[in-house]
C-alpha atoms as a PDB file:
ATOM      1  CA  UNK A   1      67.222 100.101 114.388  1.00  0.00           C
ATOM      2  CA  UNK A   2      70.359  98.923 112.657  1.00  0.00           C
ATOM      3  CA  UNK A   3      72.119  95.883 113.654  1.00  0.00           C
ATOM      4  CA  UNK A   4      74.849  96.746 116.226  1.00  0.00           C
ATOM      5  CA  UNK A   5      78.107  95.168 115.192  1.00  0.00           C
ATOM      6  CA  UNK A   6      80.867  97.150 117.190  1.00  0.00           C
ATOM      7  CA  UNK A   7      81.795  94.934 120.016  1.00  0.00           C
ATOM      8  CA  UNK A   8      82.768  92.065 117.469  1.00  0.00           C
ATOM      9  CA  UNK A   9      85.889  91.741 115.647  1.00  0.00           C
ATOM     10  CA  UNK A  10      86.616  87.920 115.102  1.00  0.00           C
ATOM     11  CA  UNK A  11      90.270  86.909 113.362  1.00  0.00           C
ATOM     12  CA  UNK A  12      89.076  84.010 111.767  1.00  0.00           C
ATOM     13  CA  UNK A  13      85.929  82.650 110.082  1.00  0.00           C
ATOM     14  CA  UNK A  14      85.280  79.978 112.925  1.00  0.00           C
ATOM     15  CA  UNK A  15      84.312  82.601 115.505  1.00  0.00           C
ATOM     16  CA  UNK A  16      82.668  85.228 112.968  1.00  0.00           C
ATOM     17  CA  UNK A  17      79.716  86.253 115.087  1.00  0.00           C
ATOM     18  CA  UNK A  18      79.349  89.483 112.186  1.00  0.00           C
ATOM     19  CA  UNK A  19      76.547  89.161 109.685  1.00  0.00           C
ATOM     20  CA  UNK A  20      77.366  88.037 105.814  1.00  0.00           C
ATOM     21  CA  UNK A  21      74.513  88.334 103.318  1.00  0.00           C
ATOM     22  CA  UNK A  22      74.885  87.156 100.120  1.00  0.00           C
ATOM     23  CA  UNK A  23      72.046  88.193  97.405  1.00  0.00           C
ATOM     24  CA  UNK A  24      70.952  86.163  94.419  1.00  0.00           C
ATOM     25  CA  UNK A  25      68.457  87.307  92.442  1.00  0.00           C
ATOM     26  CA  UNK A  26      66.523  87.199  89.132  1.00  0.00           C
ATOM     27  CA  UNK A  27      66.915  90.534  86.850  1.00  0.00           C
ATOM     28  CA  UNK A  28      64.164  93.307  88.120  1.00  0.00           C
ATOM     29  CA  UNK A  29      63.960  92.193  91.119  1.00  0.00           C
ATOM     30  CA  UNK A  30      65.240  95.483  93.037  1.00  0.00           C
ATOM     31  CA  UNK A  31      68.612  93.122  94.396  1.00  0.00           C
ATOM     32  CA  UNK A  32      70.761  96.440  94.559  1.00  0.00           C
ATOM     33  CA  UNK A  33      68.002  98.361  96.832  1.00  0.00           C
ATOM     34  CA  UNK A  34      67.240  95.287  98.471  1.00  0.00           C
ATOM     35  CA  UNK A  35      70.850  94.604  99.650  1.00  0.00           C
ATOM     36  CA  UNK A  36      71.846  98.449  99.723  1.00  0.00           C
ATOM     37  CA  UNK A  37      68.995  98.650 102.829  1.00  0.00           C
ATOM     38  CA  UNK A  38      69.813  95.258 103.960  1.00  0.00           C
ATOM     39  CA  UNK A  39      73.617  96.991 104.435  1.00  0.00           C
ATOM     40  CA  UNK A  40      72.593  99.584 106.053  1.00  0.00           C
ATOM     41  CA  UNK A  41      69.786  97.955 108.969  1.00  0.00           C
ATOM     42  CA  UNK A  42      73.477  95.967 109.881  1.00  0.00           C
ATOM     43  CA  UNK A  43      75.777  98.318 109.579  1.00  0.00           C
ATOM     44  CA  UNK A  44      77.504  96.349 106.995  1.00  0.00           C
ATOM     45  CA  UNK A  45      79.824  97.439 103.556  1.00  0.00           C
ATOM     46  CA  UNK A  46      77.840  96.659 100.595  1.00  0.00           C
ATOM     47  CA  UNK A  47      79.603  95.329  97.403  1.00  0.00           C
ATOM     48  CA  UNK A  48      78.462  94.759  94.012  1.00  0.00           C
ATOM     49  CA  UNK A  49      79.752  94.819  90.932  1.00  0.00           C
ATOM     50  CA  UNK A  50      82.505  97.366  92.117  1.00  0.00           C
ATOM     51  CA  UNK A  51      84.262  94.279  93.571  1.00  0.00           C
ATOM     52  CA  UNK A  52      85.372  93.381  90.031  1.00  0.00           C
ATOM     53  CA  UNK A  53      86.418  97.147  89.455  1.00  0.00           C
ATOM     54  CA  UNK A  54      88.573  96.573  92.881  1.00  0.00           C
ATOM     55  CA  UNK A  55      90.019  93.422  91.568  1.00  0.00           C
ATOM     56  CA  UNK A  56      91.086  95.485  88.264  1.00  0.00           C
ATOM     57  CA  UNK A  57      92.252  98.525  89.898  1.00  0.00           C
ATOM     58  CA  UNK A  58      94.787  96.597  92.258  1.00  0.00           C
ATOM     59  CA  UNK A  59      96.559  94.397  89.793  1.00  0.00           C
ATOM     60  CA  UNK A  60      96.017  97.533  87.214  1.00  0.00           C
ATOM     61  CA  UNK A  61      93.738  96.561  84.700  1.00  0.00           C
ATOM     62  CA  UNK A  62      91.854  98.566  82.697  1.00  0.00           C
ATOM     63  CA  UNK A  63      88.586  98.600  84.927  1.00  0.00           C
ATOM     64  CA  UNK A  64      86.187  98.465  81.796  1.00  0.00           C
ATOM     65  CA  UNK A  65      87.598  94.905  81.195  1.00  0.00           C
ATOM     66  CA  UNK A  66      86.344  93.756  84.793  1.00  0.00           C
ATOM     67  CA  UNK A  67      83.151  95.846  84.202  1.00  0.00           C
ATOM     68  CA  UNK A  68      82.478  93.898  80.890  1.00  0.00           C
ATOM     69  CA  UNK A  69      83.315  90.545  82.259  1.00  0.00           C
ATOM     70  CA  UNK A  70      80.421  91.245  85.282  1.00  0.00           C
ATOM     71  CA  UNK A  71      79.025  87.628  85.471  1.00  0.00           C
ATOM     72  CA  UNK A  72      80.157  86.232  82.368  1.00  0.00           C
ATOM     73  CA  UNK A  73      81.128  82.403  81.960  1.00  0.00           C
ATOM     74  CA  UNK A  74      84.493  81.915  80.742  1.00  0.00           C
ATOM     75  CA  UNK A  75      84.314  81.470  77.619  1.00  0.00           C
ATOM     76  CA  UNK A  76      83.463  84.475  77.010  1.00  0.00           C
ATOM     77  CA  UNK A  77      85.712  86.107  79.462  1.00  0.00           C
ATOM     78  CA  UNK A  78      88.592  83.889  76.721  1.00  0.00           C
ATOM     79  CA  UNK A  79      87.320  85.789  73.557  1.00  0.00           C
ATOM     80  CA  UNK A  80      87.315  89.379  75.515  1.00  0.00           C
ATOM     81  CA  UNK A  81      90.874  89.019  76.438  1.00  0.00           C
ATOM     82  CA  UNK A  82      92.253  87.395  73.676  1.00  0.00           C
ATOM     83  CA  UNK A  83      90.488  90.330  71.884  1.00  0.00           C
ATOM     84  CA  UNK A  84      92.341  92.790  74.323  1.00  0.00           C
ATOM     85  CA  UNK A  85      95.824  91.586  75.010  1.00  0.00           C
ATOM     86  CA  UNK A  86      96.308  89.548  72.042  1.00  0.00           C
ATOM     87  CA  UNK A  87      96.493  86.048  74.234  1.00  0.00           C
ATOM     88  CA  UNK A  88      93.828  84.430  76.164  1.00  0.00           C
ATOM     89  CA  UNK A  89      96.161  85.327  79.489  1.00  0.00           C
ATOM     90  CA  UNK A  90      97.720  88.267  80.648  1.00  0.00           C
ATOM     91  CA  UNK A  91     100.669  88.140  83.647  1.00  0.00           C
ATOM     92  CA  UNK A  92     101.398  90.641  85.627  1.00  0.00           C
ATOM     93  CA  UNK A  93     104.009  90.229  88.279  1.00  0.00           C
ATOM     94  CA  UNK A  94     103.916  86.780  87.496  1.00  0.00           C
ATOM     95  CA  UNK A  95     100.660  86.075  88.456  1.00  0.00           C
ATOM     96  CA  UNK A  96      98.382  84.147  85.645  1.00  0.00           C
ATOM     97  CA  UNK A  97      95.016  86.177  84.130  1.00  0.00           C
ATOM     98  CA  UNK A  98      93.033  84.161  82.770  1.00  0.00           C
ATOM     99  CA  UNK A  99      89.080  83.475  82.719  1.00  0.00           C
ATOM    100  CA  UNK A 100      90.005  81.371  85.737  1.00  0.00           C
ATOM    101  CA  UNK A 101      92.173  83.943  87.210  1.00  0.00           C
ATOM    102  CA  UNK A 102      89.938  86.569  87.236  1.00  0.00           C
ATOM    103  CA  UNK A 103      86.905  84.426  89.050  1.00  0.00           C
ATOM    104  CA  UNK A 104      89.969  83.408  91.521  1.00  0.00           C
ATOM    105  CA  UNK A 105      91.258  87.176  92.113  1.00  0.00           C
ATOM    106  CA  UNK A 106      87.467  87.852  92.570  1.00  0.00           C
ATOM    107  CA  UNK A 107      87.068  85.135  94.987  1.00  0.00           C
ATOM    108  CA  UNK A 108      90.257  86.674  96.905  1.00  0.00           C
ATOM    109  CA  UNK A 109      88.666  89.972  97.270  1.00  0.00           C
ATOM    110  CA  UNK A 110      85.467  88.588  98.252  1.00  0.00           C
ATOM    111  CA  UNK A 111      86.746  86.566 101.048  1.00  0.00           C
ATOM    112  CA  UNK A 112      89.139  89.544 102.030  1.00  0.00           C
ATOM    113  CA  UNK A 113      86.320  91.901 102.552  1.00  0.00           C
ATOM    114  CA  UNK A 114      84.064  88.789 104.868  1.00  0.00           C
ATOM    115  CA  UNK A 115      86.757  88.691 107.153  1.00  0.00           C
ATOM    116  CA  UNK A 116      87.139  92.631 108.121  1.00  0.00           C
ATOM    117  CA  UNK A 117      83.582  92.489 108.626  1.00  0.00           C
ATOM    118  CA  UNK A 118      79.817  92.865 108.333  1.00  0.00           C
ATOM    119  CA  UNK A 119      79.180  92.994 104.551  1.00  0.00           C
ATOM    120  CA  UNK A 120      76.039  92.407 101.763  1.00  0.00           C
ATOM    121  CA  UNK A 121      77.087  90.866  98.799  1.00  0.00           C
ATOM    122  CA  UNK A 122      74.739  91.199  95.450  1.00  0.00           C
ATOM    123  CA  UNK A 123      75.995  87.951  93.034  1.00  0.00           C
ATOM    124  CA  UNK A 124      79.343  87.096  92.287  1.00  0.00           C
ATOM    125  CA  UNK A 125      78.466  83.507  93.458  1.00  0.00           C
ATOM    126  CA  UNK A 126      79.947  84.956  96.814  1.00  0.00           C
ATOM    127  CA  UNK A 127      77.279  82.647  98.626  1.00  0.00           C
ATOM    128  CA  UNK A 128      79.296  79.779  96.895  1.00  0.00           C
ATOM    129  CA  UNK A 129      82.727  81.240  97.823  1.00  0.00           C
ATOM    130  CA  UNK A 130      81.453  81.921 101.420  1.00  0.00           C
ATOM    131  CA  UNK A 131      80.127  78.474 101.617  1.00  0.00           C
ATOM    132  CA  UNK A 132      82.530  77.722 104.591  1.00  0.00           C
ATOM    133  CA  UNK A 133      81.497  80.984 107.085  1.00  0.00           C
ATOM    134  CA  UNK A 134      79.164  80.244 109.675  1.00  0.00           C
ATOM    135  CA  UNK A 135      77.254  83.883 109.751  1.00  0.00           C
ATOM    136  CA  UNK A 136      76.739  83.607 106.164  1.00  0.00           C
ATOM    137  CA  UNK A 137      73.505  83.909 105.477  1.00  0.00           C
ATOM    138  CA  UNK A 138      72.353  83.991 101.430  1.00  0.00           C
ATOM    139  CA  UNK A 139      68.951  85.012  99.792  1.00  0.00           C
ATOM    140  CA  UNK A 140      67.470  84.442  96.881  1.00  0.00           C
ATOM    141  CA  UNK A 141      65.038  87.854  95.041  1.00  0.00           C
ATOM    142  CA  UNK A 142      61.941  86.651  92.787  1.00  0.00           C
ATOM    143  CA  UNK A 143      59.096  87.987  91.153  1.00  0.00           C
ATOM    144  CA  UNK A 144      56.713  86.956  88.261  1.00  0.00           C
ATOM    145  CA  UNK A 145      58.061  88.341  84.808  1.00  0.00           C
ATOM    146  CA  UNK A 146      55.591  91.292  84.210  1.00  0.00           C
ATOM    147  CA  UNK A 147      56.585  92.870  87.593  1.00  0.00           C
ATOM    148  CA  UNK A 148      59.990  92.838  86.640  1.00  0.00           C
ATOM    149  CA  UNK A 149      59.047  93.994  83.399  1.00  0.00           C
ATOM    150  CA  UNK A 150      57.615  96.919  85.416  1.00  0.00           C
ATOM    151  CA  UNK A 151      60.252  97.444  87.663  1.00  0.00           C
ATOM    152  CA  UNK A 152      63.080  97.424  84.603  1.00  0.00           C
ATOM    153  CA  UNK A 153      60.918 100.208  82.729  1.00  0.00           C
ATOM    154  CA  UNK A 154      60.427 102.282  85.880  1.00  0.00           C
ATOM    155  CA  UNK A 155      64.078 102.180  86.593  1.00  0.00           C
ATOM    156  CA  UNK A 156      64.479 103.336  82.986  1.00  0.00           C
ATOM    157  CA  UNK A 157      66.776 100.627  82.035  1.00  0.00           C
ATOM    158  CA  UNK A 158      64.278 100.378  78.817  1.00  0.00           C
ATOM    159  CA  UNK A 159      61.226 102.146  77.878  1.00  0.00           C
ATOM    160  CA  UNK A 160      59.653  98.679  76.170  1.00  0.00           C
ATOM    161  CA  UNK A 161      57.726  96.263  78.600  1.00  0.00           C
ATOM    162  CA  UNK A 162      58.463  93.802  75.586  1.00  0.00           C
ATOM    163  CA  UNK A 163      62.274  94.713  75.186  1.00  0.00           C
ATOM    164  CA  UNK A 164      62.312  94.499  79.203  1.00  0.00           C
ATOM    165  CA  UNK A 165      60.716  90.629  79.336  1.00  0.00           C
ATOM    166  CA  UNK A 166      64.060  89.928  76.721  1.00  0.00           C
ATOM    167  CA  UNK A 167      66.413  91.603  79.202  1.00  0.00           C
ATOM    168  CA  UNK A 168      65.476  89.756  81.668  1.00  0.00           C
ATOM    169  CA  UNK A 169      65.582  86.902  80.080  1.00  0.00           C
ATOM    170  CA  UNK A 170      69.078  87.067  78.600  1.00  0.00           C
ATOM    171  CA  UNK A 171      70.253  88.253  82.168  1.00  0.00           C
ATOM    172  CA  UNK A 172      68.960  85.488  83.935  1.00  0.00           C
ATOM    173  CA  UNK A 173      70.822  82.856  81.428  1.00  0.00           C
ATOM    174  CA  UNK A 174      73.685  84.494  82.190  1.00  0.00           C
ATOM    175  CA  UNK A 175      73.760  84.683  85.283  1.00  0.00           C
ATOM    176  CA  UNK A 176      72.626  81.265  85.735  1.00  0.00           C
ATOM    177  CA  UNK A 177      75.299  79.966  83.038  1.00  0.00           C
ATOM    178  CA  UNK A 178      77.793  81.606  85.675  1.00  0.00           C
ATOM    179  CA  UNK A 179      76.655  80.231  88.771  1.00  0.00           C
ATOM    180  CA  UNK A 180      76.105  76.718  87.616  1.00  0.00           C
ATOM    181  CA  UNK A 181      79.452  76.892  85.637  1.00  0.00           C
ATOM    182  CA  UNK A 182      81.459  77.876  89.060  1.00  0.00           C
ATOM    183  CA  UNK A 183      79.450  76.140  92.141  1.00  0.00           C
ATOM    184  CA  UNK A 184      77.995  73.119  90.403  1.00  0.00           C
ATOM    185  CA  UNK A 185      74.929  73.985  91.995  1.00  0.00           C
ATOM    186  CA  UNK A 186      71.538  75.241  90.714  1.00  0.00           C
ATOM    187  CA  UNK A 187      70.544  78.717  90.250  1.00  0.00           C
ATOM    188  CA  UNK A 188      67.298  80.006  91.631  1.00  0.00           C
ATOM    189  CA  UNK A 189      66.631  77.015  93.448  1.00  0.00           C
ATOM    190  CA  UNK A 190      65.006  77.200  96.681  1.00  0.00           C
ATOM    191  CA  UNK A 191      67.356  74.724  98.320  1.00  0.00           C
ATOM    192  CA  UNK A 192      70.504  76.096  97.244  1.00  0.00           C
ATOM    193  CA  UNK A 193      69.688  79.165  99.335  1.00  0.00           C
ATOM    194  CA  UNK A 194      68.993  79.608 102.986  1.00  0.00           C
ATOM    195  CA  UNK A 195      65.728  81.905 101.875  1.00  0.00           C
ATOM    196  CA  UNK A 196      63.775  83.174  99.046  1.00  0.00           C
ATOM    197  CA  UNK A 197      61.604  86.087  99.134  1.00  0.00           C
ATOM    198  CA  UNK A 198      59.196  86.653  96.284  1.00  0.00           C
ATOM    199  CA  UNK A 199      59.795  91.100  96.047  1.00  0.00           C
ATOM    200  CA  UNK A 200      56.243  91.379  94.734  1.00  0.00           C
ATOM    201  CA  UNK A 201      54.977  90.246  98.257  1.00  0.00           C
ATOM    202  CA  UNK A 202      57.316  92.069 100.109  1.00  0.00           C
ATOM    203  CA  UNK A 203      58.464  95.445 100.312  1.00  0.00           C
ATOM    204  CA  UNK A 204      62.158  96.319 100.332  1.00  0.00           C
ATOM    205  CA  UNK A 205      61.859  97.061 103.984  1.00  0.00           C
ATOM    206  CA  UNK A 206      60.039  94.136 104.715  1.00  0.00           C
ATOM    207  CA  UNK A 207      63.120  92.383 103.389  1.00  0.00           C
ATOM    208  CA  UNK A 208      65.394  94.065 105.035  1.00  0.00           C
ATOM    209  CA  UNK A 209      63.797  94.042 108.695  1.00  0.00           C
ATOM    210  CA  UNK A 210      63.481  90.203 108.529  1.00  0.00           C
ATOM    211  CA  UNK A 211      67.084  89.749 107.748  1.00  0.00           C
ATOM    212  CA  UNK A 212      68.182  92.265 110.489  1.00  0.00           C
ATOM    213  CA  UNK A 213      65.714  90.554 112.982  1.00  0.00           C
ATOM    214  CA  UNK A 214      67.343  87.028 112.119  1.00  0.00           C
ATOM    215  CA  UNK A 215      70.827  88.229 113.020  1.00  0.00           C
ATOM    216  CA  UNK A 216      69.864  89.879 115.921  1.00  0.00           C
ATOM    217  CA  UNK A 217      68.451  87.551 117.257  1.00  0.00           C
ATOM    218  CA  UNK A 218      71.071  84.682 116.229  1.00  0.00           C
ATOM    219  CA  UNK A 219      73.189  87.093 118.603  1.00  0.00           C
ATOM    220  CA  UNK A 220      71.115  87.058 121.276  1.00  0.00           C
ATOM    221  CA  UNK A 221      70.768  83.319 121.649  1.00  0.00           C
ATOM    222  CA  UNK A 222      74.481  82.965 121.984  1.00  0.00           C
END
């Protein structure tokens, strides 16, 4: 059964009772299904890469520059929008767009949707950003390389097992270039993250049943 949330409605982070789930995870490892069923056992808004789309949309950007930036360390962020706008920051109502200003309007938006209510976050370093809410609870998606492999060609992303393992690869240094670049902290590491499930031991719905069982009962013992 989904994770009843309609009797709460806290005004500020210290008496959240609402779950938070923030996903990490290494490329292949299903994080979009995982957190899309997670979202759904709670009763919770799911947000992925959209959020940047959000971000661009609302100040009026062209959304394909958000969508290109999607976990991208800042220098290259620099390069794209010197490329675009002909200056490595762009103002608009006097508000300063840089590579910094776009992880910061992210960060906004982020932090906007955790306080309206139950939400699943997939990356962003929204864990990091969410550091400071109490219900926030952040997971970390694993799986050796030729399951991923698997998983990547299944999902049609490639039809190459070999081109897949390079995918993944070059995904994962991103994303880890990102993370470590904005939280100081390590990527994939088992104690930056308050669990870390290994997806070719557990099914989706494995996953998401032991997350819905932890918040329910968290709100039980209160």
């Amino acid at each position: 059964m989904p994770f009843n949330n309609s009797h709460t409605n806290p005004d500020k982070k210290s008496s959240q009772t609402f779950p938070i789930v923030v996903i990490g995870r290494q490329f292949g490892c299903g994080g979009r299904e995982i957190g899309r069923l997670i979202a759904k056992r709670l009763n919770a808004g799911y947000y992925d890469k959209t959020l940047l789309s959000k971000t661009a949309q609302s100040l009026g950007f062209d959304i394909s520059i958000f969508d290109s930036a999607d976990e991208k360390r800042p220098s290259w962020l620099r390069s794209l929008l010197s490329y675009s706008y002909g200056t490595e920051s762009a103002g608009i109502e006097g508000l300063d767009i840089d590579n910094e200003g776009l992880y910061k309007l992210q960060s906004q938006v982020i932090r906007k949707l955790a306080d309206e209510g139950p939400c699943v976050f997939v990356g962003r370093t929204a864990d990091y950003i969410l550091r400071d809410y109490p219900n926030m609870l952040s997971i970390f998606l694993h799986a050796p390389v030729d399951v991923r492999c698997s998983n990547i060609v299944k999902r049609k992303d490639t039809d190459s097992e070999t081109h897949a393992a390079s995918m993944a690869r070059k995904m994962d240094n991103a994303r880890q270039s990102f993370y470590s670049y904005y939280t100081n902290r390590k990527w994939g590491d088992a104690a930056t993250y308050h669990l870390s499930f290994d997806t070719s031991r557990f099914t989706p719905e494995q996953i998401a049943e032991t997350i819905s069982a932890y918040f329910a009962q968290k709100l039980q013992s209160k």
